[in-house]
C-alpha atoms as a PDB file:
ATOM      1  CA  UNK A   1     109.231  86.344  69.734  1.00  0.00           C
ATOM      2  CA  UNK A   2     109.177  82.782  68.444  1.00  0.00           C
ATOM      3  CA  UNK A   3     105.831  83.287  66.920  1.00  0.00           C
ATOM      4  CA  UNK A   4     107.046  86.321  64.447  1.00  0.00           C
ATOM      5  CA  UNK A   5     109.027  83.455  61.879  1.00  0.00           C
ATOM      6  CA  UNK A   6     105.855  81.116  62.127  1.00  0.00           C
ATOM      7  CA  UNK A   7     103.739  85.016  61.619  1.00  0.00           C
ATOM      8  CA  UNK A   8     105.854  85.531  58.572  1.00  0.00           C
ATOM      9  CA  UNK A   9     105.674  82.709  57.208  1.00  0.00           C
ATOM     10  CA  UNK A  10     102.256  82.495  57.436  1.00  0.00           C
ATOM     11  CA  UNK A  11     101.769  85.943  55.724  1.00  0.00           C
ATOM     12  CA  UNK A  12     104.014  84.561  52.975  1.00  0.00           C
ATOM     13  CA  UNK A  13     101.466  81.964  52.073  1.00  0.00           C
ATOM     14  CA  UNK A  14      98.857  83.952  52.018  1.00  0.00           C
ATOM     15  CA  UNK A  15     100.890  87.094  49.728  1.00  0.00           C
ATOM     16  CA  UNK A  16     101.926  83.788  47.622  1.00  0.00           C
ATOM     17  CA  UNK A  17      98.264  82.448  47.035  1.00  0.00           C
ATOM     18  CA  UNK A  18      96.986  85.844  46.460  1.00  0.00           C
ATOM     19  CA  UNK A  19      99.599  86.480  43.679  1.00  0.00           C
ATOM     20  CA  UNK A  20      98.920  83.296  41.923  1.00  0.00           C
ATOM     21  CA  UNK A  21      96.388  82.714  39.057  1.00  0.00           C
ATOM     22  CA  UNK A  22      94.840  79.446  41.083  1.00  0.00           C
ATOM     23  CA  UNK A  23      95.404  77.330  43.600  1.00  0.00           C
ATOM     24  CA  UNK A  24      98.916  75.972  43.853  1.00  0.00           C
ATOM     25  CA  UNK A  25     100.011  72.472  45.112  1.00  0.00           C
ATOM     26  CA  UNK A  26     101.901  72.785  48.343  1.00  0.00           C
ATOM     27  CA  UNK A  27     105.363  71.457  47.160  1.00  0.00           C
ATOM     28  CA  UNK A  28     104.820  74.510  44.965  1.00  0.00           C
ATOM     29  CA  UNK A  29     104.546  76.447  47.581  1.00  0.00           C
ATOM     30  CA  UNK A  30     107.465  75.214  49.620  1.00  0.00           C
ATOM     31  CA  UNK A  31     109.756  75.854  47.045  1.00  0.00           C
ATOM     32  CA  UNK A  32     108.873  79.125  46.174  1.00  0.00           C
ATOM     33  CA  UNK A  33     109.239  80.300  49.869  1.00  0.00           C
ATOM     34  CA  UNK A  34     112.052  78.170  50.531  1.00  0.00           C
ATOM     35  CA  UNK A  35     110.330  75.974  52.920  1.00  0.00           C
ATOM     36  CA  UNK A  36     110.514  72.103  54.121  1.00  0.00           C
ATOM     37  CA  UNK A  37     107.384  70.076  52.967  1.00  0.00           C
ATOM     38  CA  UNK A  38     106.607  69.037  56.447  1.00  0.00           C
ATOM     39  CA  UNK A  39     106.717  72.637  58.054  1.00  0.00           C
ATOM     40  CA  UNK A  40     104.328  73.674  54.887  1.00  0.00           C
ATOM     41  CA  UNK A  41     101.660  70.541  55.024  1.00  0.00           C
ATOM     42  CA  UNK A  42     101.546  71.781  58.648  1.00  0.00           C
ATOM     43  CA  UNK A  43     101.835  75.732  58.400  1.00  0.00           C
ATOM     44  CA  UNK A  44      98.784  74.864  55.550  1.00  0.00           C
ATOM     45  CA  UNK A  45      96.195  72.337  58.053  1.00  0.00           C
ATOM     46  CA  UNK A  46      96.798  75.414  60.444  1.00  0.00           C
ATOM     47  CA  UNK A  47      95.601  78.196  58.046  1.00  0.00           C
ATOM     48  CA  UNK A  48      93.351  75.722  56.789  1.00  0.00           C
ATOM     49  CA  UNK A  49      91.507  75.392  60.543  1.00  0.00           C
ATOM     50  CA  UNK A  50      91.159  78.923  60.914  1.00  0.00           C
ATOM     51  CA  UNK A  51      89.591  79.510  57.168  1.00  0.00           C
ATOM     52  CA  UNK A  52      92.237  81.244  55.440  1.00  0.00           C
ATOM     53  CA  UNK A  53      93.460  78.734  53.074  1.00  0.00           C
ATOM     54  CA  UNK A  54      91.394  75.879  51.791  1.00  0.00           C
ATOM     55  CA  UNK A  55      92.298  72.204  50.619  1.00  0.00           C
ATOM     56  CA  UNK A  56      91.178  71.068  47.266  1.00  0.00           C
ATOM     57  CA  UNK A  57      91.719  66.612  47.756  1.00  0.00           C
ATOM     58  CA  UNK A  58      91.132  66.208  43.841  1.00  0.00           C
ATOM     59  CA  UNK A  59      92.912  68.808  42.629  1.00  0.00           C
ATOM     60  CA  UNK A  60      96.228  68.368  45.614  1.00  0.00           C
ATOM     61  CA  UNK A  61      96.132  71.747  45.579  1.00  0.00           C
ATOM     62  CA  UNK A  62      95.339  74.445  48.342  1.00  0.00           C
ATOM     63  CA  UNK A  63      93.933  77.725  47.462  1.00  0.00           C
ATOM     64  CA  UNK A  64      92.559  80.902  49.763  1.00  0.00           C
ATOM     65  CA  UNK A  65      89.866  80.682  52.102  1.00  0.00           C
ATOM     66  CA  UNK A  66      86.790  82.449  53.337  1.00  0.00           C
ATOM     67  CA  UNK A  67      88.646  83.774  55.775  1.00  0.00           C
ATOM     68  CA  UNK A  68      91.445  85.481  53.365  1.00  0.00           C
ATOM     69  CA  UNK A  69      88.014  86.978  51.393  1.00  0.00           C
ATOM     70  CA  UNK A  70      86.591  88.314  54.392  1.00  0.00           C
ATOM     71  CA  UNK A  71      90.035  90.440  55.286  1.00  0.00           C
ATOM     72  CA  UNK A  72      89.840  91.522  52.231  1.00  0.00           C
ATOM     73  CA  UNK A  73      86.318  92.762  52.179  1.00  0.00           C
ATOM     74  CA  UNK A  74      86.936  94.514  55.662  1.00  0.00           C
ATOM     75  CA  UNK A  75      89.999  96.646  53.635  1.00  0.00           C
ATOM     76  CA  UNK A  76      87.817  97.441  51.516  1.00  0.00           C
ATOM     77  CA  UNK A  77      85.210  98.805  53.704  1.00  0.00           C
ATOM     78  CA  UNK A  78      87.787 100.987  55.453  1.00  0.00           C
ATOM     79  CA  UNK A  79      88.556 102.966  52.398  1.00  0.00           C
ATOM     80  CA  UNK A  80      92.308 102.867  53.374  1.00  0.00           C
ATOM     81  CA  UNK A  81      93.284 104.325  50.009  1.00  0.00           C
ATOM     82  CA  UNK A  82      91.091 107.572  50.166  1.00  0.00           C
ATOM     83  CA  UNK A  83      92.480 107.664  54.006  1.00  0.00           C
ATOM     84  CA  UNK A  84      96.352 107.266  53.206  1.00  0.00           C
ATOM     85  CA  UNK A  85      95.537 109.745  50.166  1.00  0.00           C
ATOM     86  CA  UNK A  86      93.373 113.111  51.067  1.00  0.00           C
ATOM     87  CA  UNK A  87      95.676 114.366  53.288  1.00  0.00           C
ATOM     88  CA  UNK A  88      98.333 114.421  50.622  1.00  0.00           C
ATOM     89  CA  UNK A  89      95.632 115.840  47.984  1.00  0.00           C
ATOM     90  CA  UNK A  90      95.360 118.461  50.561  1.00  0.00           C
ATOM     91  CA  UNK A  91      98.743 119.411  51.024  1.00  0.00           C
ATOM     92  CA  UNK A  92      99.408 120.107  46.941  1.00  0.00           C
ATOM     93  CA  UNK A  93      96.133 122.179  46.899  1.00  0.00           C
ATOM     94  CA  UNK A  94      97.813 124.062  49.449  1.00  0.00           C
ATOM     95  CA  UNK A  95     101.140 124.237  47.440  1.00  0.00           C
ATOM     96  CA  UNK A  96     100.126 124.557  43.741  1.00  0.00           C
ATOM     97  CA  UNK A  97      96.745 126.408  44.558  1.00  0.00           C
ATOM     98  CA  UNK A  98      94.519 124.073  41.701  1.00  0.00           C
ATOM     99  CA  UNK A  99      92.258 120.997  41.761  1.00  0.00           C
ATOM    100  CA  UNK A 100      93.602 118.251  42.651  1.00  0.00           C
ATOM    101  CA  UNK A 101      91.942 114.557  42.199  1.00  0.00           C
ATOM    102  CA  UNK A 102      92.938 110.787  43.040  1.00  0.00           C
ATOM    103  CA  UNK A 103      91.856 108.336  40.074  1.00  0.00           C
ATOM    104  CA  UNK A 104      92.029 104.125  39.968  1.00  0.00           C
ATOM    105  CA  UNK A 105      91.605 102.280  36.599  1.00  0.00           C
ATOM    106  CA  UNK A 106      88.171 100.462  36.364  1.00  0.00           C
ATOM    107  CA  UNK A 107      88.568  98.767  33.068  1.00  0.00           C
ATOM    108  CA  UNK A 108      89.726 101.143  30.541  1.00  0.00           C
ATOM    109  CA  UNK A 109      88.193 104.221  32.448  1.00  0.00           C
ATOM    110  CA  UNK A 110      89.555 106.210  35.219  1.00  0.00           C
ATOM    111  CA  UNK A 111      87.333 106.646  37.625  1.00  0.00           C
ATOM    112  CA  UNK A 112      87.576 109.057  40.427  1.00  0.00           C
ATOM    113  CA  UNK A 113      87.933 108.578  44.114  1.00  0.00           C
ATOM    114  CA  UNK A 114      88.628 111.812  45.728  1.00  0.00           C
ATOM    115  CA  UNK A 115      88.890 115.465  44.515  1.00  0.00           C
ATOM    116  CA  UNK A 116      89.580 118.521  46.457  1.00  0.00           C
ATOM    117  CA  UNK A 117      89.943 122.140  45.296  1.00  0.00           C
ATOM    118  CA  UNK A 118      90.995 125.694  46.860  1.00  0.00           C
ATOM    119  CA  UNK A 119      88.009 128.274  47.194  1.00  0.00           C
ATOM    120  CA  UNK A 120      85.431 129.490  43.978  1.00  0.00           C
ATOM    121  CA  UNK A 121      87.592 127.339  41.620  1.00  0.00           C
ATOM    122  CA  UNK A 122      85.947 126.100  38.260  1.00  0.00           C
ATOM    123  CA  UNK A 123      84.085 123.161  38.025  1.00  0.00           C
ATOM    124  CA  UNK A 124      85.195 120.364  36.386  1.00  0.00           C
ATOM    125  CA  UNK A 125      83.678 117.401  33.976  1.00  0.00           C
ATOM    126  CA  UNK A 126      85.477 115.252  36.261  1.00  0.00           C
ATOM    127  CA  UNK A 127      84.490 114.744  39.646  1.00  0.00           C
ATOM    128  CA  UNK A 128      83.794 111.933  42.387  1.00  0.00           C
ATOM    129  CA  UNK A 129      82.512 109.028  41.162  1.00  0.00           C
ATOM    130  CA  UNK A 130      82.954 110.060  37.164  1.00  0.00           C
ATOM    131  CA  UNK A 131      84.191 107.519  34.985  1.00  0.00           C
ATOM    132  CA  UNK A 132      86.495 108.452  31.689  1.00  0.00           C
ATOM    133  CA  UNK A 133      88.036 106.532  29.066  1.00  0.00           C
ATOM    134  CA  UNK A 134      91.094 106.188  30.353  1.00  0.00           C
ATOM    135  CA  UNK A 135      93.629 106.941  27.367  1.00  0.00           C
ATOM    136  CA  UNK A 136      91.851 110.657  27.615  1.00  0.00           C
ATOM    137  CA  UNK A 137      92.905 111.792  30.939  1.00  0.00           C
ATOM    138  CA  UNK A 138      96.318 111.959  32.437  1.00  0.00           C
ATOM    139  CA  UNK A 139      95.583 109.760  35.563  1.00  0.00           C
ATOM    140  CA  UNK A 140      94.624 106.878  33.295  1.00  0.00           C
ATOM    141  CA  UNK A 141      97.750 107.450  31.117  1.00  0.00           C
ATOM    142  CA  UNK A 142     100.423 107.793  34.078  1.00  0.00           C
ATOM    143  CA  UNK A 143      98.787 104.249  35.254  1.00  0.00           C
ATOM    144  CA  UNK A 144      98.216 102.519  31.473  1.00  0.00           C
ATOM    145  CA  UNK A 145     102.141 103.347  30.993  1.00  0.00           C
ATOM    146  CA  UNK A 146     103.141 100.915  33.654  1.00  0.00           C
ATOM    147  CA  UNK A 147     101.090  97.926  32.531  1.00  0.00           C
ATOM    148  CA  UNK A 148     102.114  95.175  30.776  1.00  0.00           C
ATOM    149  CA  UNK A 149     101.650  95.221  26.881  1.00  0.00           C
ATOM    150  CA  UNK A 150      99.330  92.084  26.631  1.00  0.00           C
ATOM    151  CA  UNK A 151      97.062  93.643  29.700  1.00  0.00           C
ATOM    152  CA  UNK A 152      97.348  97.154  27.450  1.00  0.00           C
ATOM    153  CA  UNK A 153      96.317  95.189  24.510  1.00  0.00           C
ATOM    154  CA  UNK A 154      93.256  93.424  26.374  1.00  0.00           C
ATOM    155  CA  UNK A 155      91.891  96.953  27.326  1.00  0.00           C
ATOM    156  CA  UNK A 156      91.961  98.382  23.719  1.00  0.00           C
ATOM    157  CA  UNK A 157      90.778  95.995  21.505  1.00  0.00           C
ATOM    158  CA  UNK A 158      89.164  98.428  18.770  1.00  0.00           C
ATOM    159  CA  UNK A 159      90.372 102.010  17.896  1.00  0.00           C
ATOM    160  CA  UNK A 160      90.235 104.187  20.827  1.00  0.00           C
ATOM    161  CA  UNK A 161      87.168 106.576  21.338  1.00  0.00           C
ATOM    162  CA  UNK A 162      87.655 110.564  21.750  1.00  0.00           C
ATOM    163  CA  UNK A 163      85.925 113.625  22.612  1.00  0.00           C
ATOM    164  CA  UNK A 164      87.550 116.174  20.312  1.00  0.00           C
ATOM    165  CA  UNK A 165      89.987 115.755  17.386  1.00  0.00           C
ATOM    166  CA  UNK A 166      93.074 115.190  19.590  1.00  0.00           C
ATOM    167  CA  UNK A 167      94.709 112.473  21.343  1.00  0.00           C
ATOM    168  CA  UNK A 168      95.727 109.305  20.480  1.00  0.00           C
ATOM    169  CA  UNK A 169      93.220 107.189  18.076  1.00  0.00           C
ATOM    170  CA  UNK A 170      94.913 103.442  17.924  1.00  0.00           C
ATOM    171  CA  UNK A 171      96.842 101.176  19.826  1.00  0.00           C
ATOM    172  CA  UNK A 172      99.862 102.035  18.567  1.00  0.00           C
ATOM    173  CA  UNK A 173      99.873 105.694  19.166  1.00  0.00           C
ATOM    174  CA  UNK A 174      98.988 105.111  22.594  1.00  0.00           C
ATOM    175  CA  UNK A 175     101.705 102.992  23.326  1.00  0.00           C
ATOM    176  CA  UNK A 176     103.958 105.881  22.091  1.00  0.00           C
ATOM    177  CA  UNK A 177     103.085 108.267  24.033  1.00  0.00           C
ATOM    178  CA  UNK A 178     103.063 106.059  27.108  1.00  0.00           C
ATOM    179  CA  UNK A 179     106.400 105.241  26.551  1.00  0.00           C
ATOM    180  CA  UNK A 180     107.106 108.679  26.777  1.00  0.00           C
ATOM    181  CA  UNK A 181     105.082 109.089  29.679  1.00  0.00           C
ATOM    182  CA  UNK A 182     106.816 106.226  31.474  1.00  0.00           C
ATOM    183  CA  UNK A 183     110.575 107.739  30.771  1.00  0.00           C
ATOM    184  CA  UNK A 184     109.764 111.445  32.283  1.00  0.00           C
ATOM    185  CA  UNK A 185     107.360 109.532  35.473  1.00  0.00           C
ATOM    186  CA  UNK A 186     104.153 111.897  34.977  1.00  0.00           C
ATOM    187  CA  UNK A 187     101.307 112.493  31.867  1.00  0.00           C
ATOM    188  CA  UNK A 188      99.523 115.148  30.512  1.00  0.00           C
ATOM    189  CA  UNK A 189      96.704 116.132  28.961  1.00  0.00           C
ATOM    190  CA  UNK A 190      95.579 119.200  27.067  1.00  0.00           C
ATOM    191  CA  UNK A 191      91.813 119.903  26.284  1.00  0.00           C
ATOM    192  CA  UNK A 192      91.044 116.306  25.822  1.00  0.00           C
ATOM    193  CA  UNK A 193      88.633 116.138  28.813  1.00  0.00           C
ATOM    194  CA  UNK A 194      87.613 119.475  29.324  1.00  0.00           C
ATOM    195  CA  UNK A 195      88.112 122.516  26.987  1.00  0.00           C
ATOM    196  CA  UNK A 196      90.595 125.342  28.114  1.00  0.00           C
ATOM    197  CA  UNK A 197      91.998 122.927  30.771  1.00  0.00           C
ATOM    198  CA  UNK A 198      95.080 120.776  31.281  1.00  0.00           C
ATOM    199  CA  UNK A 199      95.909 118.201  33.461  1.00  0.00           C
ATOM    200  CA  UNK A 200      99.497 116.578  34.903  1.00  0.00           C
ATOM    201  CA  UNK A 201      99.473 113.033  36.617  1.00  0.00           C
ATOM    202  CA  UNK A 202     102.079 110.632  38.560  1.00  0.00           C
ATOM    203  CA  UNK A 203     100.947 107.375  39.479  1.00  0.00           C
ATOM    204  CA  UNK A 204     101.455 105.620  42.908  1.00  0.00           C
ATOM    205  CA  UNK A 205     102.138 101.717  42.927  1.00  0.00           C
ATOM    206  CA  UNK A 206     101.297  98.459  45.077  1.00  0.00           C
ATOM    207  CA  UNK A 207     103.285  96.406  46.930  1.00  0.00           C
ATOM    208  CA  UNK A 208     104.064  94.337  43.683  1.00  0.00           C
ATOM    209  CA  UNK A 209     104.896  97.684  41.756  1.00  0.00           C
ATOM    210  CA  UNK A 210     101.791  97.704  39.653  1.00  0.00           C
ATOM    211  CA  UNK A 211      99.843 100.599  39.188  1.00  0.00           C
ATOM    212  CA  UNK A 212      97.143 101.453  42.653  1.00  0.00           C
ATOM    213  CA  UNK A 213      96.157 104.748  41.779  1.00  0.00           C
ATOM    214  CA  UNK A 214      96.813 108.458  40.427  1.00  0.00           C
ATOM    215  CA  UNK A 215      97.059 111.842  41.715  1.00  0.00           C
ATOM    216  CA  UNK A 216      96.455 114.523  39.099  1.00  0.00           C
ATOM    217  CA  UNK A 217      96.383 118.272  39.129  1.00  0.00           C
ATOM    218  CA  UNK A 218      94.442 120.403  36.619  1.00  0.00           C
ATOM    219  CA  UNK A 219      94.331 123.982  35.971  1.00  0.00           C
ATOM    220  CA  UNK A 220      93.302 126.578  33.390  1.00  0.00           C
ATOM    221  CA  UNK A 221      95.459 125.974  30.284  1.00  0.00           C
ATOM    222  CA  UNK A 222      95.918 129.969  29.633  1.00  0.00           C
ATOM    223  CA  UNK A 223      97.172 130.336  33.177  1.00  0.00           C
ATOM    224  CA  UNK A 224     100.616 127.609  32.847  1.00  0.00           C
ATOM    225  CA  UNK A 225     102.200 128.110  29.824  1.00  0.00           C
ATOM    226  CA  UNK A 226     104.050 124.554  28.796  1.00  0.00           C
ATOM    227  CA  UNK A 227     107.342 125.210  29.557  1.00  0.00           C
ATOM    228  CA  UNK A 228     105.961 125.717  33.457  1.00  0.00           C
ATOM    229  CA  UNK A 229     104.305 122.102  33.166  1.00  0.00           C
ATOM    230  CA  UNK A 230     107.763 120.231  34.242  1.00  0.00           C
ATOM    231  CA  UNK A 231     107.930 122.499  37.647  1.00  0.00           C
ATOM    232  CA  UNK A 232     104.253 121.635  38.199  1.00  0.00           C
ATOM    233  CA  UNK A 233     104.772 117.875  37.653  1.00  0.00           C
ATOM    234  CA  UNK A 234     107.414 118.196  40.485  1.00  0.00           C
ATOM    235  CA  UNK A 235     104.984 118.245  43.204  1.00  0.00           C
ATOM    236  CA  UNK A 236     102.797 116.140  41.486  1.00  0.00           C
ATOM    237  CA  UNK A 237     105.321 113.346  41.181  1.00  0.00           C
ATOM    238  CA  UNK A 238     105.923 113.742  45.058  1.00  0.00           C
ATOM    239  CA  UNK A 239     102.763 113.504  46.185  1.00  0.00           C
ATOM    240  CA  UNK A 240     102.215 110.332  44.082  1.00  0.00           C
ATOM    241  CA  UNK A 241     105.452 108.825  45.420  1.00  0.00           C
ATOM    242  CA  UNK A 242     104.906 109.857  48.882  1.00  0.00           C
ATOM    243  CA  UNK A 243     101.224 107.675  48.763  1.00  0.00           C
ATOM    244  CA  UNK A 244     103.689 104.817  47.217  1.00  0.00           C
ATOM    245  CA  UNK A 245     104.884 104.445  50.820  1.00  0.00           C
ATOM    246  CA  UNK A 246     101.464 105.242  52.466  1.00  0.00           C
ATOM    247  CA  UNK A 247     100.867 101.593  50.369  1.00  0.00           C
ATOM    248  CA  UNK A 248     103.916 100.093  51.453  1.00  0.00           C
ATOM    249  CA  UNK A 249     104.150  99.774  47.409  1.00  0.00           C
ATOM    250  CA  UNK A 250     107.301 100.135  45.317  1.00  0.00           C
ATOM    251  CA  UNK A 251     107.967 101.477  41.888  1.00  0.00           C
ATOM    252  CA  UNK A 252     108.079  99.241  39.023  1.00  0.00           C
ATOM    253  CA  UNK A 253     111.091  97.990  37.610  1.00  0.00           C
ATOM    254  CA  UNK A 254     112.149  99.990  34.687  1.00  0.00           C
ATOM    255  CA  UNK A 255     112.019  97.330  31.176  1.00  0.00           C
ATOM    256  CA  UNK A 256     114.796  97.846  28.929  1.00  0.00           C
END
């Protein structure tokens, strides 16, 4: 037991480095965990032996190491995301008896991971692997809503591309209706990705509460009249929330 503090702390350096836009100089990193220096120079040459942090003499900084890059590329490999999420894609197929996908941002597209769909149901545009301007689909928007406004304003530098006459054409539209999409917690599109269908999305979040990924359900617009779309967000929302924890994530904080 009096290797878990020394464990945590450890784990602490490495969640600090990894959050950080560079290498940070360890006094830096002593305050920010609340730390003495001495405990940190030597927490830091023992990471530092076994590859996960690196020292950089010019710069008196330490940043992450091989090591910390090869974790990562091993979580990668394991698809834990697709894991921790088909079983709950599953489970709302079951219960709402349409298709259901999981989408990540890539960019300013939403590209999809997983889809799964009950018995001799229509095919979609979207499938696995499919990549769509973001702003279109409802994944995209129930994950755009939660970004910052400068990292929203890198993404969509020009006006905003379409595939019919709807949907939202500049920034500034956009941001509307993600605002509105951020105060109810799911999206929606209608007919802006595929004609005669609509989709509803809730996004799950990261450990930081930023955006990880989206879990959308899409059906025939005739069949769900829009009044009905609330109930059907319900699930949707649940789903989402309950791959939140899957994550270990949190939601975001809400901005004024």
């Amino acid at each position: 037991m009096d290797q878990v503090p020394a464990a945590r702390r450890t784990l602490a350096v490495l969640r600090l480095l990894a959050a950080s836009a560079g290498p940070l100089p360890a006094s830096s990193i002593a305050r920010d965990l609340g730390l003495p220096r001495s405990s940190t120079y030597h927490l830091l040459a023992e990471m530092a032996a076994e590859g996960f942090v690196v020292a950089l003499p010019e710069e008196r900084r330490w940043g992450l190491g091989v090591a910390a890059f090869e974790v990562g590329s091993a979580y990668l490999r394991h698809g834990p995301l697709e894991r921790l999420a088909r079983p709950l894609l599953r489970r709302l197929v079951d219960r709402t008896g349409e298709i259901v996908q999981l989408g990540v941002l890539h960019g300013a597209d939403t590209l999809y991971l997983l889809k799964e769909q009950p018995p001799r149901h229509a095919t979609l545009v979207t499938d696995v692997g499919v990549r769509i301007p973001a702003h279109l689909t409802a994944s995209g928007r129930s994950m755009l809503a939660h970004l910052p406004a400068a990292q929203l304003r890198a993404l969509y530098p020009a006006p905003l591309v379409t595939r019919t006459t709807d949907g939202p054409t500049t920034l500034t539209a956009l941001r509307r209706a993600l605002r509105e999409d951020a105060a109810r917690g799911w999206s929606a599109e209608d007919g802006l990705v595929t004609e005669g269908f609509a989709s509803i999305a809730a996004c799950a979040f990261d450990h930081t509460g930023h955006p990880a990924a989206a879990i959308t359900v899409t059906f025939r617009r005739a069949a769900r009249p829009s009044e009905t779309w609330p109930d059907l967000a319900a699930p949707v929302k649940a789903a989402a929330a309950s791959l939140t924890t899957r994550l270990t994530g949190r939601p975001p904080v809400s901005r004024p």
